[in-house]
C-alpha atoms as a PDB file:
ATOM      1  CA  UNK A   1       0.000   0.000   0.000  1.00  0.00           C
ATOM      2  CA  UNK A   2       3.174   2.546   1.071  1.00  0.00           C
ATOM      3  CA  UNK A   3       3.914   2.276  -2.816  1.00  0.00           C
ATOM      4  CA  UNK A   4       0.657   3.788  -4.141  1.00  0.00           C
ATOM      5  CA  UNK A   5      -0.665   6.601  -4.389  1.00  0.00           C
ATOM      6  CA  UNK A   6      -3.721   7.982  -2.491  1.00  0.00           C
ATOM      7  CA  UNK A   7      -6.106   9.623  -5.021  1.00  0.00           C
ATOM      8  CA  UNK A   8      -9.263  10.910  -2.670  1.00  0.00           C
ATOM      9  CA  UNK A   9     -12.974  11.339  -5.214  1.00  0.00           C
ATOM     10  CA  UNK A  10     -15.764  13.717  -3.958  1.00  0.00           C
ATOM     11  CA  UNK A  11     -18.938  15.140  -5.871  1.00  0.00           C
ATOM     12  CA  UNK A  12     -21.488  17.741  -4.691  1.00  0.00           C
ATOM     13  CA  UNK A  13     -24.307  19.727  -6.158  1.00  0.00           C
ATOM     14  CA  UNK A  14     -23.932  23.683  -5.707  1.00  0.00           C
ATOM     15  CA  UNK A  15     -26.846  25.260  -3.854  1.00  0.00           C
ATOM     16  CA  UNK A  16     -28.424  28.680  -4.228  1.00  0.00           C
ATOM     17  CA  UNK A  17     -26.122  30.208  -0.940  1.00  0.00           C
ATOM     18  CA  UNK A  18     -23.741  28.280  -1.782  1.00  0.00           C
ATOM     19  CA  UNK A  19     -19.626  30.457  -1.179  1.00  0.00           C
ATOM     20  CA  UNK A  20     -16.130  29.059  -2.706  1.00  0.00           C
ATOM     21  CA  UNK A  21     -15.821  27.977   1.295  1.00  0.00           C
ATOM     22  CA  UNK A  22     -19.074  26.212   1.789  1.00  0.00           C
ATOM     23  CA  UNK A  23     -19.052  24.475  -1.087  1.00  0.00           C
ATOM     24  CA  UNK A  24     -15.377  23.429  -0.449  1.00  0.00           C
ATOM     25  CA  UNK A  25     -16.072  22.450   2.858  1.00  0.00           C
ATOM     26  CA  UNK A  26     -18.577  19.795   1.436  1.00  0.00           C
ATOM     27  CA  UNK A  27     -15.931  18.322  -0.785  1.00  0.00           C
ATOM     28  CA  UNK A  28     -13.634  17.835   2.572  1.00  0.00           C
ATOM     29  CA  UNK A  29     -11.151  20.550   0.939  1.00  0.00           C
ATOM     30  CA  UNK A  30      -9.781  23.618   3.203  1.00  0.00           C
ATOM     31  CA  UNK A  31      -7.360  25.317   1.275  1.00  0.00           C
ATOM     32  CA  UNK A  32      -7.656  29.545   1.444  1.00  0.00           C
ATOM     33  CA  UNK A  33      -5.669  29.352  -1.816  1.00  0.00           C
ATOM     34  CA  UNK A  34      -8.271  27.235  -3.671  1.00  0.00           C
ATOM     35  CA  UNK A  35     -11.515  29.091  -2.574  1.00  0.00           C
ATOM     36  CA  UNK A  36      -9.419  32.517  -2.853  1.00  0.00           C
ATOM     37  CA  UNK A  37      -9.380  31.235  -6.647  1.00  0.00           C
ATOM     38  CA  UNK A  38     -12.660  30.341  -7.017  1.00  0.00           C
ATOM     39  CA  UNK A  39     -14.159  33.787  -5.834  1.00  0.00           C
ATOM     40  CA  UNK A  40     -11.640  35.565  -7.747  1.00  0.00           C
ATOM     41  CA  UNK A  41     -10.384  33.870 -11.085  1.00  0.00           C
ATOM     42  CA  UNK A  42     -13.114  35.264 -14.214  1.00  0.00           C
ATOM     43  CA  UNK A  43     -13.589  31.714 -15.084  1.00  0.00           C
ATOM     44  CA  UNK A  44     -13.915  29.738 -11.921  1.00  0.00           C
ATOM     45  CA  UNK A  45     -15.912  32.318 -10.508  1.00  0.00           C
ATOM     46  CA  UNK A  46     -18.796  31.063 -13.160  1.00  0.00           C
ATOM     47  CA  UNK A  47     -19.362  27.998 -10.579  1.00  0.00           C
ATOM     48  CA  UNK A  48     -21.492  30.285  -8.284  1.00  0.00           C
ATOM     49  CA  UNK A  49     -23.325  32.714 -11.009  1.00  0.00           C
ATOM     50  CA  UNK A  50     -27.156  31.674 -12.801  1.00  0.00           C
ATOM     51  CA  UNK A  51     -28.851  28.901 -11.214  1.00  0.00           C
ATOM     52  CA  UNK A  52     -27.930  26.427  -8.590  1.00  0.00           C
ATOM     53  CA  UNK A  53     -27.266  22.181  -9.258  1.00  0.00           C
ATOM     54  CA  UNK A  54     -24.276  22.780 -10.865  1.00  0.00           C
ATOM     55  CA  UNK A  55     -22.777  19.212 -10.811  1.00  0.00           C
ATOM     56  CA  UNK A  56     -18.656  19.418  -9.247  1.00  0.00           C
ATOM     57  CA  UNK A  57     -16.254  16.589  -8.294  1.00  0.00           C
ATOM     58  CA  UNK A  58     -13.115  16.923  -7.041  1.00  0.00           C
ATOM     59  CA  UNK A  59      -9.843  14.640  -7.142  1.00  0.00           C
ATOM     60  CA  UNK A  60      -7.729  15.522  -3.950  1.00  0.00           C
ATOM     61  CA  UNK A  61      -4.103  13.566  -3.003  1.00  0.00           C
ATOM     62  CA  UNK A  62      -3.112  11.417  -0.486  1.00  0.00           C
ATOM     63  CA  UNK A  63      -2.767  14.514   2.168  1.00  0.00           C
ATOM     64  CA  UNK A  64      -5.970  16.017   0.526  1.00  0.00           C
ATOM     65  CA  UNK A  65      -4.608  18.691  -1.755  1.00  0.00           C
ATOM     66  CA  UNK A  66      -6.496  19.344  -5.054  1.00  0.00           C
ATOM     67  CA  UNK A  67      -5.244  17.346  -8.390  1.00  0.00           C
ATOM     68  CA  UNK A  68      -8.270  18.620  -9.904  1.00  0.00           C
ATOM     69  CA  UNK A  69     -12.104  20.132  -9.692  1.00  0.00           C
ATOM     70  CA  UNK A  70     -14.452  19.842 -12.263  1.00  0.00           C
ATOM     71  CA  UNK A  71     -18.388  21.492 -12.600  1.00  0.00           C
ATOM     72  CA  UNK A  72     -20.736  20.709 -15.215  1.00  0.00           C
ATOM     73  CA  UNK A  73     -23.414  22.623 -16.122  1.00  0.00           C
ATOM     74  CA  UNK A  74     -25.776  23.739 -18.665  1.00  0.00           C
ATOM     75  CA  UNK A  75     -24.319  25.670 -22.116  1.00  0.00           C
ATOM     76  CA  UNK A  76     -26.965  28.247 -20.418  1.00  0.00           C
ATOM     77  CA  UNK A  77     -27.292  28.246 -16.645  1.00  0.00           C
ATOM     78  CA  UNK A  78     -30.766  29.755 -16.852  1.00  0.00           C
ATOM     79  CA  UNK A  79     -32.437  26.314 -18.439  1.00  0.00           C
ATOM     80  CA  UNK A  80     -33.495  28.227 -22.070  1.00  0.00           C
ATOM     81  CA  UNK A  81     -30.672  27.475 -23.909  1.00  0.00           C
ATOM     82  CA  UNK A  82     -29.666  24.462 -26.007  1.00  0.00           C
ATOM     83  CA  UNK A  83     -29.760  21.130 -24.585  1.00  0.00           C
ATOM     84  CA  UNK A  84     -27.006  18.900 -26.310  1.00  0.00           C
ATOM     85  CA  UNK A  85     -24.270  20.569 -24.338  1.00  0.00           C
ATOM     86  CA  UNK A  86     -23.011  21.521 -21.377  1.00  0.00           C
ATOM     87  CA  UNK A  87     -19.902  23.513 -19.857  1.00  0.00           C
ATOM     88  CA  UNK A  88     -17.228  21.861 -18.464  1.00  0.00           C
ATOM     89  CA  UNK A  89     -15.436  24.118 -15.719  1.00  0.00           C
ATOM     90  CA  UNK A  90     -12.124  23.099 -14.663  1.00  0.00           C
ATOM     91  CA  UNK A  91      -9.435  24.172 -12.081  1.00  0.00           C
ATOM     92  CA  UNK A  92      -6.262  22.222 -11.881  1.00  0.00           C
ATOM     93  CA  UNK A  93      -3.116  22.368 -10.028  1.00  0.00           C
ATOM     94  CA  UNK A  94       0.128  22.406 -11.558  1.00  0.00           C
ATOM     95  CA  UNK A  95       3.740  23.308 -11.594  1.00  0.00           C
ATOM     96  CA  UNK A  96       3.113  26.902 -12.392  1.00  0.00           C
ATOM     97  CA  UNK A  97      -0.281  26.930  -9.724  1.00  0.00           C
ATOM     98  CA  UNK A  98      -3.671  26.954  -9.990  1.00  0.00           C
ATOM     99  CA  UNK A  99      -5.290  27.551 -13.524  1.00  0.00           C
ATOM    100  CA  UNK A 100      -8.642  27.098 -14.825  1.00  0.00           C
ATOM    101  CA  UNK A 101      -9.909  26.580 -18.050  1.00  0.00           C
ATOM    102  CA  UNK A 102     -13.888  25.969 -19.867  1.00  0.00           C
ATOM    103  CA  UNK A 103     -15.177  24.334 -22.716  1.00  0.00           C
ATOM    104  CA  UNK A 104     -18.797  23.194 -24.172  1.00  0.00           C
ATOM    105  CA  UNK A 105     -18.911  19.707 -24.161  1.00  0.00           C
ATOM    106  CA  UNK A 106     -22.062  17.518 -26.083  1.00  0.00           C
ATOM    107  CA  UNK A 107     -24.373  15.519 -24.214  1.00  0.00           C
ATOM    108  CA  UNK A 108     -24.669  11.509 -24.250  1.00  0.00           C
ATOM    109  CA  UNK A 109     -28.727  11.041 -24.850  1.00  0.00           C
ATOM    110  CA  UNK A 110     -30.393   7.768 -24.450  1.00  0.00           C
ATOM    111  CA  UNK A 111     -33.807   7.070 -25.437  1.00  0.00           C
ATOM    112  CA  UNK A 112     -36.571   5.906 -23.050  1.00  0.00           C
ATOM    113  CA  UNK A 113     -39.883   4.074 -23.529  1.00  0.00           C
ATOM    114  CA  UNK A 114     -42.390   4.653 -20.736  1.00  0.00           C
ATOM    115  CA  UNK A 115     -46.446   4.480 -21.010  1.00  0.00           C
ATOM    116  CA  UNK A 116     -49.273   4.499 -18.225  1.00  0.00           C
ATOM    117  CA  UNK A 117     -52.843   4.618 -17.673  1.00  0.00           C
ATOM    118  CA  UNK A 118     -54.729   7.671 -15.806  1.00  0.00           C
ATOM    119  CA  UNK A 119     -56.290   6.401 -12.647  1.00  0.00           C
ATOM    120  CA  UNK A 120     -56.732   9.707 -10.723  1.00  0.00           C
ATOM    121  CA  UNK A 121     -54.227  12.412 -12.756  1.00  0.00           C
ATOM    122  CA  UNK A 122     -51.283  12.768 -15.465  1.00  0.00           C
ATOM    123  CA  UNK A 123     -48.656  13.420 -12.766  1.00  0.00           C
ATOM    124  CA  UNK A 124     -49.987  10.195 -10.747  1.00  0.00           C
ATOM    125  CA  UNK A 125     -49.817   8.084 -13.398  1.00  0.00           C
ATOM    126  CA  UNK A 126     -46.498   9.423 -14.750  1.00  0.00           C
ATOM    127  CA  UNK A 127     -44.992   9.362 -11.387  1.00  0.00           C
ATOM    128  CA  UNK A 128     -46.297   5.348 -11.252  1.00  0.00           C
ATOM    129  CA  UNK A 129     -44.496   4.463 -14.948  1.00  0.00           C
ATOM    130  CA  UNK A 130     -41.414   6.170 -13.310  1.00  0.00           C
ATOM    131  CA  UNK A 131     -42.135   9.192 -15.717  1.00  0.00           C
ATOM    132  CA  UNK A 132     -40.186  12.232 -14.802  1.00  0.00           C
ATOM    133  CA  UNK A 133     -41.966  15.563 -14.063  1.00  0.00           C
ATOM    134  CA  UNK A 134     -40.522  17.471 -16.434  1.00  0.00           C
ATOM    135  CA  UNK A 135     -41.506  14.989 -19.051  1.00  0.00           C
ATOM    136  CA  UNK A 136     -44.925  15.063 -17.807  1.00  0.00           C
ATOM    137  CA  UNK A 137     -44.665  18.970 -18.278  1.00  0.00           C
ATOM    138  CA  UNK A 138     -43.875  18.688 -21.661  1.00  0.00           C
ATOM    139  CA  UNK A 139     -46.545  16.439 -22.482  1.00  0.00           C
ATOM    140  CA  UNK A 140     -49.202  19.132 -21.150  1.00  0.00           C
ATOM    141  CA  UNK A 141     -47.771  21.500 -23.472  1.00  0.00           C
ATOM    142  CA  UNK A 142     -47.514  19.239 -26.512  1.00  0.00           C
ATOM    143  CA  UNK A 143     -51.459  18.557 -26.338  1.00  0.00           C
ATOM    144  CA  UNK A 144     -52.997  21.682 -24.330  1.00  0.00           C
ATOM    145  CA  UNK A 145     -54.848  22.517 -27.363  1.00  0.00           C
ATOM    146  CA  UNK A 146     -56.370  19.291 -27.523  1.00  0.00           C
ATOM    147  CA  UNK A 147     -57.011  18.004 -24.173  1.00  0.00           C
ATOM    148  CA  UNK A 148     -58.104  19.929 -21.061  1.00  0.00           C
ATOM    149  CA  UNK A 149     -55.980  17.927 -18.363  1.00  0.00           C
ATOM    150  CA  UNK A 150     -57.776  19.437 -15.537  1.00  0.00           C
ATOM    151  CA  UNK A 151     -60.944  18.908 -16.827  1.00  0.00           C
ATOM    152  CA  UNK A 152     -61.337  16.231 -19.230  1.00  0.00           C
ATOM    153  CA  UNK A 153     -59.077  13.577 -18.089  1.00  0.00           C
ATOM    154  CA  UNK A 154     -60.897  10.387 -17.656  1.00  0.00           C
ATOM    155  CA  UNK A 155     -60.037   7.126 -15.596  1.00  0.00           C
ATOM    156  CA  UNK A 156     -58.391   4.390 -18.058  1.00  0.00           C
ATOM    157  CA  UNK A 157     -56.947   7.158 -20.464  1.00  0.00           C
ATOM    158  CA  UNK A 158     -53.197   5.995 -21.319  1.00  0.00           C
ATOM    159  CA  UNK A 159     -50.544   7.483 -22.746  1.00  0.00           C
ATOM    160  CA  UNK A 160     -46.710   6.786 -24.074  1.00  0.00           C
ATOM    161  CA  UNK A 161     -43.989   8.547 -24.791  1.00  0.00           C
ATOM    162  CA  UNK A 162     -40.382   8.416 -25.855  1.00  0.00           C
ATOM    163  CA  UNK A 163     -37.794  11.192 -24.262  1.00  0.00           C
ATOM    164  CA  UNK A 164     -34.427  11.561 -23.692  1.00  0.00           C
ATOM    165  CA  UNK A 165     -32.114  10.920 -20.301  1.00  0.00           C
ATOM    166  CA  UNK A 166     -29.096  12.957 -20.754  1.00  0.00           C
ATOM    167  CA  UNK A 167     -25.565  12.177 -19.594  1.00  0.00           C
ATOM    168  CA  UNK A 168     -22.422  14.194 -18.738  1.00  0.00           C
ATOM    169  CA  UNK A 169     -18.811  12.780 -18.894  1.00  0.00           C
ATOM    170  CA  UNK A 170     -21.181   9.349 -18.096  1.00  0.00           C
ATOM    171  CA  UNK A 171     -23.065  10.842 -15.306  1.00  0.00           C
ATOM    172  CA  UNK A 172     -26.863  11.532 -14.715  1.00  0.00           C
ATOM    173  CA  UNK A 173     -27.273  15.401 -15.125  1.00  0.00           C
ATOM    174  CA  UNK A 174     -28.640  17.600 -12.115  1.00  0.00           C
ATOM    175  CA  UNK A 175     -30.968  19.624 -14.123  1.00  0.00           C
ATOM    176  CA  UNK A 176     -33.947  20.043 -15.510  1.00  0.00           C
ATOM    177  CA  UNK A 177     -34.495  16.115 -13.894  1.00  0.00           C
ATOM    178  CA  UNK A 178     -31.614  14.726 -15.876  1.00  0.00           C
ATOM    179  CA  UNK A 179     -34.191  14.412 -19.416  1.00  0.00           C
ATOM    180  CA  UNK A 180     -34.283  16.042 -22.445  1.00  0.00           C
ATOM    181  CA  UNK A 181     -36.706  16.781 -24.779  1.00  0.00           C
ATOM    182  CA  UNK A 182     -39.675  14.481 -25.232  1.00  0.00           C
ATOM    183  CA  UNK A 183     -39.408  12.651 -28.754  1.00  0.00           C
ATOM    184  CA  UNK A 184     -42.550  11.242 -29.190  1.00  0.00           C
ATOM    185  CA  UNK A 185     -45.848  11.083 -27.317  1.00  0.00           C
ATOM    186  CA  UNK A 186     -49.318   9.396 -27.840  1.00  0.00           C
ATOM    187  CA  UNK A 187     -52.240  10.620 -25.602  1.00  0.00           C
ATOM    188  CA  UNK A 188     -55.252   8.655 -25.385  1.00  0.00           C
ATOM    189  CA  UNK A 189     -58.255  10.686 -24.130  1.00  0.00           C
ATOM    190  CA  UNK A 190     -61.835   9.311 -24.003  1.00  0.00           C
ATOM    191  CA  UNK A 191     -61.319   6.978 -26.772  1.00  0.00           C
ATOM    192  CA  UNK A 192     -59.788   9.552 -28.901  1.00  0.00           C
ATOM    193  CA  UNK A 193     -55.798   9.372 -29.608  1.00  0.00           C
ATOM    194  CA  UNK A 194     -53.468  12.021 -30.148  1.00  0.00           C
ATOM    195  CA  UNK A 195     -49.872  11.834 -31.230  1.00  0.00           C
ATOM    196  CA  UNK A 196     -46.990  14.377 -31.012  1.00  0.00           C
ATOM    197  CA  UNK A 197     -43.698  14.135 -32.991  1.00  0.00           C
ATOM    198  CA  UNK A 198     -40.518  15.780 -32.588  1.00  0.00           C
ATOM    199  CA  UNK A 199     -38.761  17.191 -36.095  1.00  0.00           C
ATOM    200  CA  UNK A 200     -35.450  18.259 -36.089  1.00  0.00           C
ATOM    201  CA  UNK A 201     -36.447  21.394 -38.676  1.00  0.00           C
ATOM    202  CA  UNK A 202     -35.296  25.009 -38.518  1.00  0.00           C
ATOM    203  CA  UNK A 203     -35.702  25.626 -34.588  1.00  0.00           C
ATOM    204  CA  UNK A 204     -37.696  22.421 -34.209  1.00  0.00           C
ATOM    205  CA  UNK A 205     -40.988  21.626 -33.199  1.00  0.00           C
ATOM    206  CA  UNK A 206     -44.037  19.115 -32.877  1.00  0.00           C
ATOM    207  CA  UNK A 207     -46.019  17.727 -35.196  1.00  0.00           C
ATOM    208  CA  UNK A 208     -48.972  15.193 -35.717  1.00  0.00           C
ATOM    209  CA  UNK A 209     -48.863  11.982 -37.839  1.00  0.00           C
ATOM    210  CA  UNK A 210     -50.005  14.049 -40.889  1.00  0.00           C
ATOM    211  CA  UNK A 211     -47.785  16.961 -40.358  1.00  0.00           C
ATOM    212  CA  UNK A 212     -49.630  19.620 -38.887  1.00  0.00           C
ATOM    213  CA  UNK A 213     -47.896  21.598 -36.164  1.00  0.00           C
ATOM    214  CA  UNK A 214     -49.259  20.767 -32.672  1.00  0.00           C
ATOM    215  CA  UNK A 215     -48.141  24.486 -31.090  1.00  0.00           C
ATOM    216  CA  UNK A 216     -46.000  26.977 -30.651  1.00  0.00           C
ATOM    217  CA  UNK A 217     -44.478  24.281 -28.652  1.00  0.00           C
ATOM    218  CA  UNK A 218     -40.510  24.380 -29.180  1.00  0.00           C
ATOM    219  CA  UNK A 219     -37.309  23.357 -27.402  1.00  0.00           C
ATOM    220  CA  UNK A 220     -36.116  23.906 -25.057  1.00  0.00           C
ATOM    221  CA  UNK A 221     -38.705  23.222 -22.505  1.00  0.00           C
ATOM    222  CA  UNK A 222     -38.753  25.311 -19.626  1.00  0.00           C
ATOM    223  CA  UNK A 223     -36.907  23.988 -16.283  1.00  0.00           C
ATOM    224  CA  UNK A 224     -40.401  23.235 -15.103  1.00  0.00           C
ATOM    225  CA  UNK A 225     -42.060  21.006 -12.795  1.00  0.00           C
ATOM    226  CA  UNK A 226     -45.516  20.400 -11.892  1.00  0.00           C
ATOM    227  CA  UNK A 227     -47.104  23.240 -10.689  1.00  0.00           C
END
């Protein structure tokens, strides 16, 4: 073991108070040199500016001095920009000291099935498939002109839909619930079925079977929940 060498992981989510100490603290690293960096450098100071749930790991040594500290976050911290990338902040230690550096980096998206059946509302039957919220979201927007879903849901309506789960450097994102857009989406509403499709045209946007634009409905979806 004496001939190895100690390499320490830790990863924390940044909160809406969060300071360069607080947030260091969490990571087990208390170094006035590191969080004097991170509150004054132009780059690293971007870990505490838009929104909070900005995803940061850091690699320490064997007597807990940073190798390395990395945030991801969205290409645009206030949830309205484009989805398929996100920054990658990163302050590293080396001969010369402390030095930071950012770059946009795509998005891994995988594709998820999921369907239900309405036994009391949308968001209990999409939190019962395992459905995320902000899916659900989306799918009120995709078919608000067509169905009322406070008024004229009815018991044994179903629905399915294909969306995205999004990955960074291999890891679950923090925002917006970790999903993407919604693909595709069939509602089925007293008897009646209605179907959504996502086409990668111009800015995007959804369409029926037969072409015919479903909204004004276009990504990126709002960092929503139910509400």
């Amino acid at each position: 073991m004496a001939g190895h060498e100690l390499k320490l992981e830790r990863s924390e989510v940044t909160r809406a108070n969060d300071t360069a100490d607080s947030l260091l603290r969490r990571l087990g690293l208390r170094d006035p040199a590191v969080a004097a960096w991170l509150r004054t450098d132009s780059i690293a100071k971007r870990l505490f500016s838009g929104r909070p749930g900005k995803m940061v790991s850091v690699s320490l040594d064997g007597q807990g001095q940073l190798q390395r500290l990395v945030a991801r976050f969205p290409v645009d911290a206030e949830g309205q920009g484009q989805m398929s990338h996100f920054w990658r902040l990163t302050v590293e230690d080396s001969p010369a000291g402390l030095r930071s550096s950012i770059i946009a980096a795509p998005l891994e998206s995988h594709v998820r099935l999921a369907s239900g059946t309405i036994r009391s509302s949308l968001f209990a039957a999409t939190d019962d498939a395992g459905v995320p919220d902000a899916v659900a979201v989306q799918m009120t927007e995709m078919f608000s002109t067509e169905v009322d879903f406070h008024r004229e849901l009815r018991k044994g309506d179903n629905f399915s839909v294909v969306y995205e789960t999004l990955m960074a450097d291999g890891e679950p994102v923090a925002w917006n619930e970790g999903v993407g857009r919604v693909l595709a989406a069939e509602f089925v509403n007293a008897g009646k079925t209605h179907q959504a499709f996502w086409f990668n045209e111009g800015k995007g946007g959804y369409f029926d079977a037969n072409g015919k634009s479903k909204s004004a409905l276009s990504w990126p979806a709002r960092w929503s929940s139910r509400g």
